[in-house]
PDB file of N, CA and C in Angstrom:
ATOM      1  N   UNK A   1      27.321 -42.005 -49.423  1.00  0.00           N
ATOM      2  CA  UNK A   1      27.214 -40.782 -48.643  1.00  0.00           C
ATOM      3  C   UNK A   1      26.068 -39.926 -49.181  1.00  0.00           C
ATOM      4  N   UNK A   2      26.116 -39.461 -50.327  1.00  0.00           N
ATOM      5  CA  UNK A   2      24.929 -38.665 -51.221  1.00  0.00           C
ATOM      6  C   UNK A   2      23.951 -39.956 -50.965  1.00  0.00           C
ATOM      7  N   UNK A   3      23.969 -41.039 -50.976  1.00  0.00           N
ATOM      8  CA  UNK A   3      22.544 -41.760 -50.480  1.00  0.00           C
ATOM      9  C   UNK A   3      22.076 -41.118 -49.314  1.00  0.00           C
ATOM     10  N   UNK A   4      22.712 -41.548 -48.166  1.00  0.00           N
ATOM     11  CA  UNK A   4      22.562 -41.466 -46.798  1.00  0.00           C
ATOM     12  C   UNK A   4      22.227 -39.742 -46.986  1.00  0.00           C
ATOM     13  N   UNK A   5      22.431 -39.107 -47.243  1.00  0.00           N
ATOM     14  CA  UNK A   5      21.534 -37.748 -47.352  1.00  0.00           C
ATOM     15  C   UNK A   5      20.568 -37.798 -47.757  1.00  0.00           C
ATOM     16  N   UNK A   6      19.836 -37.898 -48.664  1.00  0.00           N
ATOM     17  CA  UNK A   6      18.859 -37.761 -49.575  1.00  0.00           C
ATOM     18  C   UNK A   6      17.626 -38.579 -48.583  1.00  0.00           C
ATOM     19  N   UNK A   7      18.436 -39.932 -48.092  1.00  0.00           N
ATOM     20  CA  UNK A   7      17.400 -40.514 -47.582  1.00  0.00           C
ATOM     21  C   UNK A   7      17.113 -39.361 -45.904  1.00  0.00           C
ATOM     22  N   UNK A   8      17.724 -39.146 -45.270  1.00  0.00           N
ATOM     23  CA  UNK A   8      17.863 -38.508 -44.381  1.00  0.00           C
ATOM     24  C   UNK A   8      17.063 -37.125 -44.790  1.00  0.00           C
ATOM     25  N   UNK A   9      17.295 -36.744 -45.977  1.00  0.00           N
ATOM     26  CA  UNK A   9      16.127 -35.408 -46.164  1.00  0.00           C
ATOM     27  C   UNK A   9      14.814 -35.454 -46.221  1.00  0.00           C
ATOM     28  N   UNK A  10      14.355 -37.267 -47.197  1.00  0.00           N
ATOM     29  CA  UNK A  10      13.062 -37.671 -47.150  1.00  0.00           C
ATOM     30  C   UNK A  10      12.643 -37.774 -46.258  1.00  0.00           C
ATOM     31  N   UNK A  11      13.306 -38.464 -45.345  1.00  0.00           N
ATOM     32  CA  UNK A  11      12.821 -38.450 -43.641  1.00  0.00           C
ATOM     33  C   UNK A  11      12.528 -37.432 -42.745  1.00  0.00           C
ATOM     34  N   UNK A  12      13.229 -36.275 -42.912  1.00  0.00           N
ATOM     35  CA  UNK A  12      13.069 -35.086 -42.011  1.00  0.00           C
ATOM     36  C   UNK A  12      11.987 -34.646 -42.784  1.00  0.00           C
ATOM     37  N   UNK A  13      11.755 -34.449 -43.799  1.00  0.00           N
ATOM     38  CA  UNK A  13      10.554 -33.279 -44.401  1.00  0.00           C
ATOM     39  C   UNK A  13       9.444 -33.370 -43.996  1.00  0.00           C
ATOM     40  N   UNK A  14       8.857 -34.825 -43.794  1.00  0.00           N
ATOM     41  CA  UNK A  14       7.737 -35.303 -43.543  1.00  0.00           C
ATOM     42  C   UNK A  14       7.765 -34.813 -42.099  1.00  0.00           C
ATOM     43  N   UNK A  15       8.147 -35.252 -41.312  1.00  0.00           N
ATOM     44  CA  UNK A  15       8.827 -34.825 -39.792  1.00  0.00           C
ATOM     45  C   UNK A  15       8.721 -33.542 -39.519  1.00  0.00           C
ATOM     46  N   UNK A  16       9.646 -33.018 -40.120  1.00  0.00           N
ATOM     47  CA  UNK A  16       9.078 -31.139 -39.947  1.00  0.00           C
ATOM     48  C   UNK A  16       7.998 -30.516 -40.185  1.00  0.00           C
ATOM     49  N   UNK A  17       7.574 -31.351 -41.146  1.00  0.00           N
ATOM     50  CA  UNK A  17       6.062 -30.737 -41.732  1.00  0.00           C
ATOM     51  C   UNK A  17       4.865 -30.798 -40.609  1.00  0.00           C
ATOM     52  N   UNK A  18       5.307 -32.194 -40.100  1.00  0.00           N
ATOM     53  CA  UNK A  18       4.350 -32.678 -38.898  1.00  0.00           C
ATOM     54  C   UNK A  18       4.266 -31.838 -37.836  1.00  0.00           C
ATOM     55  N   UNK A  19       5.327 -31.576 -37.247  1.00  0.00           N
ATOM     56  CA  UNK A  19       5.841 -30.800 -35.703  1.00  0.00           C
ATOM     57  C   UNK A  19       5.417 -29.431 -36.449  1.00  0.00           C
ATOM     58  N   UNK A  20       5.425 -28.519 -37.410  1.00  0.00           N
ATOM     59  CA  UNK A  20       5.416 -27.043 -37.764  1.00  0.00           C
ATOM     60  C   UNK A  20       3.631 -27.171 -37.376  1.00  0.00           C
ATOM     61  N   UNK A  21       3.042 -27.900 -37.792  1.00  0.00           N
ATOM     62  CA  UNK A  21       1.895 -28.149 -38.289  1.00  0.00           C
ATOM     63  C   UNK A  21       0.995 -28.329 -37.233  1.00  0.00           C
ATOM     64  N   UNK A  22       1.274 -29.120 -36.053  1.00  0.00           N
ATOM     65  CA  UNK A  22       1.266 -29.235 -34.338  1.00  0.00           C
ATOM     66  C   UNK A  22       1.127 -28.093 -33.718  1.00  0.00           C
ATOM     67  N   UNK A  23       0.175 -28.277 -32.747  1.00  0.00           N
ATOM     68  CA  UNK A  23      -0.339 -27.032 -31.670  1.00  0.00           C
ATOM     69  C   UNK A  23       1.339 -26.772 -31.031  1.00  0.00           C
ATOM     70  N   UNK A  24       2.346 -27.427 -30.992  1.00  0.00           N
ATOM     71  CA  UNK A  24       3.818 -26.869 -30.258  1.00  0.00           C
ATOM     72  C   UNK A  24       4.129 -26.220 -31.226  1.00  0.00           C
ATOM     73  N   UNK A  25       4.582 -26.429 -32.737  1.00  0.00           N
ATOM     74  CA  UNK A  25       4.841 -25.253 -33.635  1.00  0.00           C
ATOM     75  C   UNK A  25       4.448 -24.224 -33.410  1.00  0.00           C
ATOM     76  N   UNK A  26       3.089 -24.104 -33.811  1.00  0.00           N
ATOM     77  CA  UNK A  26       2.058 -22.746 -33.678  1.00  0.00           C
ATOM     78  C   UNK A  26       2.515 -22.087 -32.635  1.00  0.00           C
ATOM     79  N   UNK A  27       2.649 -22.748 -31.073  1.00  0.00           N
ATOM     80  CA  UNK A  27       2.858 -21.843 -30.098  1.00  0.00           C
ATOM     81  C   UNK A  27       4.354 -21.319 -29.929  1.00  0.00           C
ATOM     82  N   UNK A  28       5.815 -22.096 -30.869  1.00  0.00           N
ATOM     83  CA  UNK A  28       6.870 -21.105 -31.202  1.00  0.00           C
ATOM     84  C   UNK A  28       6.578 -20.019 -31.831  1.00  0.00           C
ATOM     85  N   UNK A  29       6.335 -20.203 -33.006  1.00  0.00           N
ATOM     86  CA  UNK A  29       5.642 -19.030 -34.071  1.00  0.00           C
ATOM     87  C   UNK A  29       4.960 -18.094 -33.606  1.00  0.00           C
ATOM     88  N   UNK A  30       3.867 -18.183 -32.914  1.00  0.00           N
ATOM     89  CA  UNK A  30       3.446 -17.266 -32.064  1.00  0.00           C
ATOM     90  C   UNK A  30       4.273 -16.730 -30.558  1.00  0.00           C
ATOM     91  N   UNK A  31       4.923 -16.948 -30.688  1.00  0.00           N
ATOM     92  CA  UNK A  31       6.499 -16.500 -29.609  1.00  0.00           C
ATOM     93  C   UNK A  31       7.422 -15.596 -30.404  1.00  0.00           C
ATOM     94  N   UNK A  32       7.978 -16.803 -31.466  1.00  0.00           N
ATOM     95  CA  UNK A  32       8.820 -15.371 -32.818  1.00  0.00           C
ATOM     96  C   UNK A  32       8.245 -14.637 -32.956  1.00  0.00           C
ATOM     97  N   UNK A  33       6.586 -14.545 -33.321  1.00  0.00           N
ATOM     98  CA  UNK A  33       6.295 -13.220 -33.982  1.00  0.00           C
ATOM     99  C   UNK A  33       5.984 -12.017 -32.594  1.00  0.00           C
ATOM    100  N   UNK A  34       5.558 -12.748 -31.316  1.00  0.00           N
ATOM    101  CA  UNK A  34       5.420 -11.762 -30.493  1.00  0.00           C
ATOM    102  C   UNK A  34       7.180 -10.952 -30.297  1.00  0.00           C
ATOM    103  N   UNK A  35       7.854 -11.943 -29.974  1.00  0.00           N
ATOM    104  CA  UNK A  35       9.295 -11.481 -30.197  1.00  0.00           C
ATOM    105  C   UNK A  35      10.197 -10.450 -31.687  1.00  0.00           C
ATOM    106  N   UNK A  36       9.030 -10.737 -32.408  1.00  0.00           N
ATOM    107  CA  UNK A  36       9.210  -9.917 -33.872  1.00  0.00           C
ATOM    108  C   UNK A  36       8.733  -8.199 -33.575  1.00  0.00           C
ATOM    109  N   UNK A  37       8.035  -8.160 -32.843  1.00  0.00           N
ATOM    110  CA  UNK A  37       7.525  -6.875 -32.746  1.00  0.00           C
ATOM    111  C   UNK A  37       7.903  -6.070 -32.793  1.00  0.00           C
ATOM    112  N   UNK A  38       7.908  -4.682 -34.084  1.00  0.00           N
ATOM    113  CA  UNK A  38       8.755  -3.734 -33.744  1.00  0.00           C
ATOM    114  C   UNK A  38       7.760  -2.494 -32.956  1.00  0.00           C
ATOM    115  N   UNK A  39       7.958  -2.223 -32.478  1.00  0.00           N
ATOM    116  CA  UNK A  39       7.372  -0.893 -31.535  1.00  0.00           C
ATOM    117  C   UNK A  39       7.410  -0.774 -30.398  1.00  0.00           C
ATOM    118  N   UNK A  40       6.832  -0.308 -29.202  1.00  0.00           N
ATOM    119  CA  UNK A  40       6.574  -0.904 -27.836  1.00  0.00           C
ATOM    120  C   UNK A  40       6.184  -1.827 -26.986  1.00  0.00           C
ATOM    121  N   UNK A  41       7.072  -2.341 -26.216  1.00  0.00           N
ATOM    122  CA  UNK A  41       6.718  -3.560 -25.546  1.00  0.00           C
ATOM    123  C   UNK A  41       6.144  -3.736 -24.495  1.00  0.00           C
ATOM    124  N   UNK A  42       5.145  -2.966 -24.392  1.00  0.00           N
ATOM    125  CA  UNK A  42       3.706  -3.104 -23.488  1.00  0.00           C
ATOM    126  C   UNK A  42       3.150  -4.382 -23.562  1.00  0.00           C
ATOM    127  N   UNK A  43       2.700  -4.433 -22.155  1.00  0.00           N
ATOM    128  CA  UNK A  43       1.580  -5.089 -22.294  1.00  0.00           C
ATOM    129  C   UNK A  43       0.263  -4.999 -23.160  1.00  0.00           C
ATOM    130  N   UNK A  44      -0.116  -4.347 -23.837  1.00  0.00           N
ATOM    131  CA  UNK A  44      -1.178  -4.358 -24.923  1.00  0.00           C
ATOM    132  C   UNK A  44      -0.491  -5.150 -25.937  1.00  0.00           C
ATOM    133  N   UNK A  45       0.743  -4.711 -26.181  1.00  0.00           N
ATOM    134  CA  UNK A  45       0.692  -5.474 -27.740  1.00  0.00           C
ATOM    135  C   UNK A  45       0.958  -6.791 -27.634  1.00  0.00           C
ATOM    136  N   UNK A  46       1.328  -6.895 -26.225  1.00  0.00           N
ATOM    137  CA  UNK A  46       1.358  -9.073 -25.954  1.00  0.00           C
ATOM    138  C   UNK A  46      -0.120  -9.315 -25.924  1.00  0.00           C
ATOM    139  N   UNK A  47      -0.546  -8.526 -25.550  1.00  0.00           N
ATOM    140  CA  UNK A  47      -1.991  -9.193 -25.401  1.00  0.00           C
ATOM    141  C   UNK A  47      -2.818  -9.501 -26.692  1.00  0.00           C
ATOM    142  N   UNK A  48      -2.689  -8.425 -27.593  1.00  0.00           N
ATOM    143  CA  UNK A  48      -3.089  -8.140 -29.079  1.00  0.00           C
ATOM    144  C   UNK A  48      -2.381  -9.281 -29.856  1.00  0.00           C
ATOM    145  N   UNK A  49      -1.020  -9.588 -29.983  1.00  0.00           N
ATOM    146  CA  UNK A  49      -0.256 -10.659 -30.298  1.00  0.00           C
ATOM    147  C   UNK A  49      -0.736 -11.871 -30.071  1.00  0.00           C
ATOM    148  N   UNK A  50      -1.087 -12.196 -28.318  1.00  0.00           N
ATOM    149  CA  UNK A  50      -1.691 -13.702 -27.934  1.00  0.00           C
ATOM    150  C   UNK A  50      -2.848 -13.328 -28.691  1.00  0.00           C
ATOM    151  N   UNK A  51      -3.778 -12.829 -29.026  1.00  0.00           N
ATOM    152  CA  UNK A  51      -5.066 -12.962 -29.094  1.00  0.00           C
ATOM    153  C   UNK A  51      -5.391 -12.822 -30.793  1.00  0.00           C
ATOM    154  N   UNK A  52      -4.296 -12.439 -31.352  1.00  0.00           N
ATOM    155  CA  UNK A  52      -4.352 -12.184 -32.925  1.00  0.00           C
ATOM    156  C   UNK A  52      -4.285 -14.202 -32.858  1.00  0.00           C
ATOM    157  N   UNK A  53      -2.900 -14.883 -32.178  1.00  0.00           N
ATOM    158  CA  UNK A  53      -2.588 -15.916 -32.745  1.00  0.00           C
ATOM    159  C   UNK A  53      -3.818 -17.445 -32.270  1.00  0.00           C
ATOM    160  N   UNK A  54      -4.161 -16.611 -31.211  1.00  0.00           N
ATOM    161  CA  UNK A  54      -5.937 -17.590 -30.611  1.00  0.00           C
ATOM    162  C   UNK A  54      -6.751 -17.662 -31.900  1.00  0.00           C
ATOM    163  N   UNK A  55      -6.748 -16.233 -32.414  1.00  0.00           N
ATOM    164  CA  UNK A  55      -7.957 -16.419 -33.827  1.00  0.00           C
ATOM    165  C   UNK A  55      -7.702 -17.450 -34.489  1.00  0.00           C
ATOM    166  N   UNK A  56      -5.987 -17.212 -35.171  1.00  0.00           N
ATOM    167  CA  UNK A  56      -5.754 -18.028 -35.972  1.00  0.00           C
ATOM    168  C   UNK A  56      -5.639 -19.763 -35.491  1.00  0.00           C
ATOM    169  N   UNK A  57      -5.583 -19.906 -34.437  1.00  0.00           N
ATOM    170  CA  UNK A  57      -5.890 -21.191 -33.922  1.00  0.00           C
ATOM    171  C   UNK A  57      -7.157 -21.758 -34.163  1.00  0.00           C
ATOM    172  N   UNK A  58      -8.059 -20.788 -33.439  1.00  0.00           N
ATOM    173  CA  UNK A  58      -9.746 -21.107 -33.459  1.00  0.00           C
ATOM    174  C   UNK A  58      -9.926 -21.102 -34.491  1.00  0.00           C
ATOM    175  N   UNK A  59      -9.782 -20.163 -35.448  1.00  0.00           N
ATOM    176  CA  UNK A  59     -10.188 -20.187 -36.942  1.00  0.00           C
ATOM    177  C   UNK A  59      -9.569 -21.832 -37.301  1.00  0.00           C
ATOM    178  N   UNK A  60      -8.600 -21.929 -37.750  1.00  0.00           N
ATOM    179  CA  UNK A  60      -7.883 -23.779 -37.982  1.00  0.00           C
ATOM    180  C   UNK A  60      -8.854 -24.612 -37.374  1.00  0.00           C
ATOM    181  N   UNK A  61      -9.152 -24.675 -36.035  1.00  0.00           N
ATOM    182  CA  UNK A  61     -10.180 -25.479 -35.684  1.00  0.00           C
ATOM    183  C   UNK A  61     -11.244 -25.760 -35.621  1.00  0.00           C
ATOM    184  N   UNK A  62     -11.815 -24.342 -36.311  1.00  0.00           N
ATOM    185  CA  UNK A  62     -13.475 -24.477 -36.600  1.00  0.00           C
ATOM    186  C   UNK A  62     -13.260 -25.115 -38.120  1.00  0.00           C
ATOM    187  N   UNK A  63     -12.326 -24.722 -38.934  1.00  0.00           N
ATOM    188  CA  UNK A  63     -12.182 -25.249 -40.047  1.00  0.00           C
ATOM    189  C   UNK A  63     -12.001 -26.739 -40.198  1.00  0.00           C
ATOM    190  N   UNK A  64     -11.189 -26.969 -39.404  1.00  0.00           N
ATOM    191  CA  UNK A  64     -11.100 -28.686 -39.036  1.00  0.00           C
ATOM    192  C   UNK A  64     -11.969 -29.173 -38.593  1.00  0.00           C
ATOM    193  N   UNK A  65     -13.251 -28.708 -37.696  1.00  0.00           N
ATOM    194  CA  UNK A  65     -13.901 -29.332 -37.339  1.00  0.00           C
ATOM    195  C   UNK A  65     -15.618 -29.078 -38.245  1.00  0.00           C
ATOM    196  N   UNK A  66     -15.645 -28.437 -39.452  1.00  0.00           N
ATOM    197  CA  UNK A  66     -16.589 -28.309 -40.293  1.00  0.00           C
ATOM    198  C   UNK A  66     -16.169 -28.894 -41.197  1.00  0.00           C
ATOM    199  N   UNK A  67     -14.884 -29.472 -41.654  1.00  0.00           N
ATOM    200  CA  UNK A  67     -14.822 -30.684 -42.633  1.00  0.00           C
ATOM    201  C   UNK A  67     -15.209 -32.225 -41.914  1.00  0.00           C
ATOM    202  N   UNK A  68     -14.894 -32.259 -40.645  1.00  0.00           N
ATOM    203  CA  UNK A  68     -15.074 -33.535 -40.178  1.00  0.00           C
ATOM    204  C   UNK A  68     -16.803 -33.891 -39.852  1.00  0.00           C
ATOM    205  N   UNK A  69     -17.172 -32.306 -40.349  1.00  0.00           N
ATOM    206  CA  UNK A  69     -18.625 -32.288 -39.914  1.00  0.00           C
ATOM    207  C   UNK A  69     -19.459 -33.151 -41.484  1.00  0.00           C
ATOM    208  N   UNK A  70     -18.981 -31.973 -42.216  1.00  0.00           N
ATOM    209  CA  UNK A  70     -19.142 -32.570 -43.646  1.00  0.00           C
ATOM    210  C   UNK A  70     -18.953 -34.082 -44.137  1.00  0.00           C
ATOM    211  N   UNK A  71     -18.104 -34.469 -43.664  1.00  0.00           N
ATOM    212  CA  UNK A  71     -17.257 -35.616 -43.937  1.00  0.00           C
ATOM    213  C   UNK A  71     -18.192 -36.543 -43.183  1.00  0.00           C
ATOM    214  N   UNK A  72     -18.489 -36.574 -41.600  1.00  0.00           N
ATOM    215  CA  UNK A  72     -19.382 -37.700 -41.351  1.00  0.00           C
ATOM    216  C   UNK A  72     -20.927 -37.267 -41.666  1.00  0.00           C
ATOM    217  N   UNK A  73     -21.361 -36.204 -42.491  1.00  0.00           N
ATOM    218  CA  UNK A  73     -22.984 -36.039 -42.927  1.00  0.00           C
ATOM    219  C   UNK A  73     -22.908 -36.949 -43.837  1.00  0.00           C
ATOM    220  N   UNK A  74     -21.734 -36.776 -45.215  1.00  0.00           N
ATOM    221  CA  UNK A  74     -21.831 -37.304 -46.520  1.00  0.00           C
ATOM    222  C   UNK A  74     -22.013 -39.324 -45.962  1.00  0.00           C
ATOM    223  N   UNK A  75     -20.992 -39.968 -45.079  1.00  0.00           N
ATOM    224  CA  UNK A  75     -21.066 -41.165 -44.857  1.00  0.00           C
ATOM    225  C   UNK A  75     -22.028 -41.435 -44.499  1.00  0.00           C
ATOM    226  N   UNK A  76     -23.008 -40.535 -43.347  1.00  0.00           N
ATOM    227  CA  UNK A  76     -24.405 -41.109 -42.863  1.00  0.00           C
ATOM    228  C   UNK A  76     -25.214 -41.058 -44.110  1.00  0.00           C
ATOM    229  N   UNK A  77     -25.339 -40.217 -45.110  1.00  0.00           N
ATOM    230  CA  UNK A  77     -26.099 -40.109 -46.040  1.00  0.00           C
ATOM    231  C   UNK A  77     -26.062 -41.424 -46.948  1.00  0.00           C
ATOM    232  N   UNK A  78     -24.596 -41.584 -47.136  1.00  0.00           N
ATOM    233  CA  UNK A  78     -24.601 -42.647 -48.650  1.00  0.00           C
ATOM    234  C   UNK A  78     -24.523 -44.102 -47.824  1.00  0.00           C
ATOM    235  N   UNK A  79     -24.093 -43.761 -46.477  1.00  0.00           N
ATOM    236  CA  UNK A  79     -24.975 -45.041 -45.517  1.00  0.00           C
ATOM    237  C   UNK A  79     -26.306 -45.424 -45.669  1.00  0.00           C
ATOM    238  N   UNK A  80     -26.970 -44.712 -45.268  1.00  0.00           N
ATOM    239  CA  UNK A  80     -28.450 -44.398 -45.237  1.00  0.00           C
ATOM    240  C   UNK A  80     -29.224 -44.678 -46.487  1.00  0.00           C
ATOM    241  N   UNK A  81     -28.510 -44.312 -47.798  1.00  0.00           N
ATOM    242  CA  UNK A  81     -28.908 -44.808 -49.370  1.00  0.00           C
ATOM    243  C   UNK A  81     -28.842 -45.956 -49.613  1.00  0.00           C
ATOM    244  N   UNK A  82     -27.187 -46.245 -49.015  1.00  0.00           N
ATOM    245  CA  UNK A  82     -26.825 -48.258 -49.555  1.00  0.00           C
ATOM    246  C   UNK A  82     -27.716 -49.162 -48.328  1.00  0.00           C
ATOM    247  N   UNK A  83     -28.387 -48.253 -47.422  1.00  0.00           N
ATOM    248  CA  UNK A  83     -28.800 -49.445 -46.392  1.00  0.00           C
ATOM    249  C   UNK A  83     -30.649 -49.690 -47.596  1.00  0.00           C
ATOM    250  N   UNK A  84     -30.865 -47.999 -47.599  1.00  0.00           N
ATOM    251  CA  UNK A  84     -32.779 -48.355 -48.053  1.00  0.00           C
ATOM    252  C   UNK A  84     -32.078 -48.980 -49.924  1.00  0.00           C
ATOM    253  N   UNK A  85     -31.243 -48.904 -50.193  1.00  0.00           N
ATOM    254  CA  UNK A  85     -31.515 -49.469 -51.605  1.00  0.00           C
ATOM    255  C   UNK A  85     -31.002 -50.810 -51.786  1.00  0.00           C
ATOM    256  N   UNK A  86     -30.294 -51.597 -50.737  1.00  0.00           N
ATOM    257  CA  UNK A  86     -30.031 -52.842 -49.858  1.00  0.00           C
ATOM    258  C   UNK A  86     -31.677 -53.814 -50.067  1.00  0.00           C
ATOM    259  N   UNK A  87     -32.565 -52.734 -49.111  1.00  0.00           N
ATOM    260  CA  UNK A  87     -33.935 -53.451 -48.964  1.00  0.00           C
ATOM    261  C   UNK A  87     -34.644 -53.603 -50.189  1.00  0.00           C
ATOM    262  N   UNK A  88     -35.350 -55.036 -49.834  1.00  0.00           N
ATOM    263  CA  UNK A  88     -36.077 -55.862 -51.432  1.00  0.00           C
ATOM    264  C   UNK A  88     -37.777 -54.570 -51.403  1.00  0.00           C
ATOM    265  N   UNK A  89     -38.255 -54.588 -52.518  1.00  0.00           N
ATOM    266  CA  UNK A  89     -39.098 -53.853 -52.655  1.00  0.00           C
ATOM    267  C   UNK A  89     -40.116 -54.610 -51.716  1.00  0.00           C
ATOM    268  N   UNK A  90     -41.003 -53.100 -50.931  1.00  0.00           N
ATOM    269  CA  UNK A  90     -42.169 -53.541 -50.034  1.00  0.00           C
ATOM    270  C   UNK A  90     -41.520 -54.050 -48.640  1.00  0.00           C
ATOM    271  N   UNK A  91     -40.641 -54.306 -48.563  1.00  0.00           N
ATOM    272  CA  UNK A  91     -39.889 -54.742 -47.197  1.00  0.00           C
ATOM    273  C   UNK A  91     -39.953 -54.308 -46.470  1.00  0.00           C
ATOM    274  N   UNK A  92     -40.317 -53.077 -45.158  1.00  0.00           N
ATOM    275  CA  UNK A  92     -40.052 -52.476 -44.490  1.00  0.00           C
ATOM    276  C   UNK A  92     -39.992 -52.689 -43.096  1.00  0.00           C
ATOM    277  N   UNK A  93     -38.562 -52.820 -42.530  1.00  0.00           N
ATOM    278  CA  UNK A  93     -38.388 -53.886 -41.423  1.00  0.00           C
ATOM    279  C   UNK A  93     -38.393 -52.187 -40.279  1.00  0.00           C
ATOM    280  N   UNK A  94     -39.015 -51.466 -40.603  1.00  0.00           N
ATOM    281  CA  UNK A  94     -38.841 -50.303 -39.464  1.00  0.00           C
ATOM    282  C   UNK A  94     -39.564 -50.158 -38.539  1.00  0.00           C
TER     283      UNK A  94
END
């Protein structure tokens, strides 16, 4: 029984971590917190709310997408090294 838990917790964590972590998480969270609001429930502060939680989206995705930027410069580069240091001296098949 204490097995069958433990394994059942290893399994969910990873799992939850995944789904929290997912554009559907984000858009609960950004529901609780509009639903968190204490003050007036105008239309401004939904709007201020959607548009606080857009940043934090866009922000995540410019971030995600300037490592993947990084990430394929460095491979073209040390591509680009192992291909010219590959070639026999004087070779130049270009």
């Amino acid at each position: 029984m204490f097995l069958q838990l433990i394994l059942i917790l290893v399994v969910l964590i990873p799992l939850l971590a995944i789904v929290l972590d997912s554009s559907v998480g984000r858009a609960l969270a950004s529901r609780l917190e509009r639903r968190s609001l204490d003050g007036p429930s105008d239309l401004m502060a939904e709007r201020i709310a959607f548009l606080e939680g857009e940043m934090e989206r866009l922000t995540s995705e410019i971030t995600r997408l300037d490592e993947e930027s990084q990430f394929v410069t460095k491979l073209l580069s040390e591509r680009s090294e192992s291909a010219a240091a590959a070639l026999p001296p004087g070779d130049d098949s270009d």
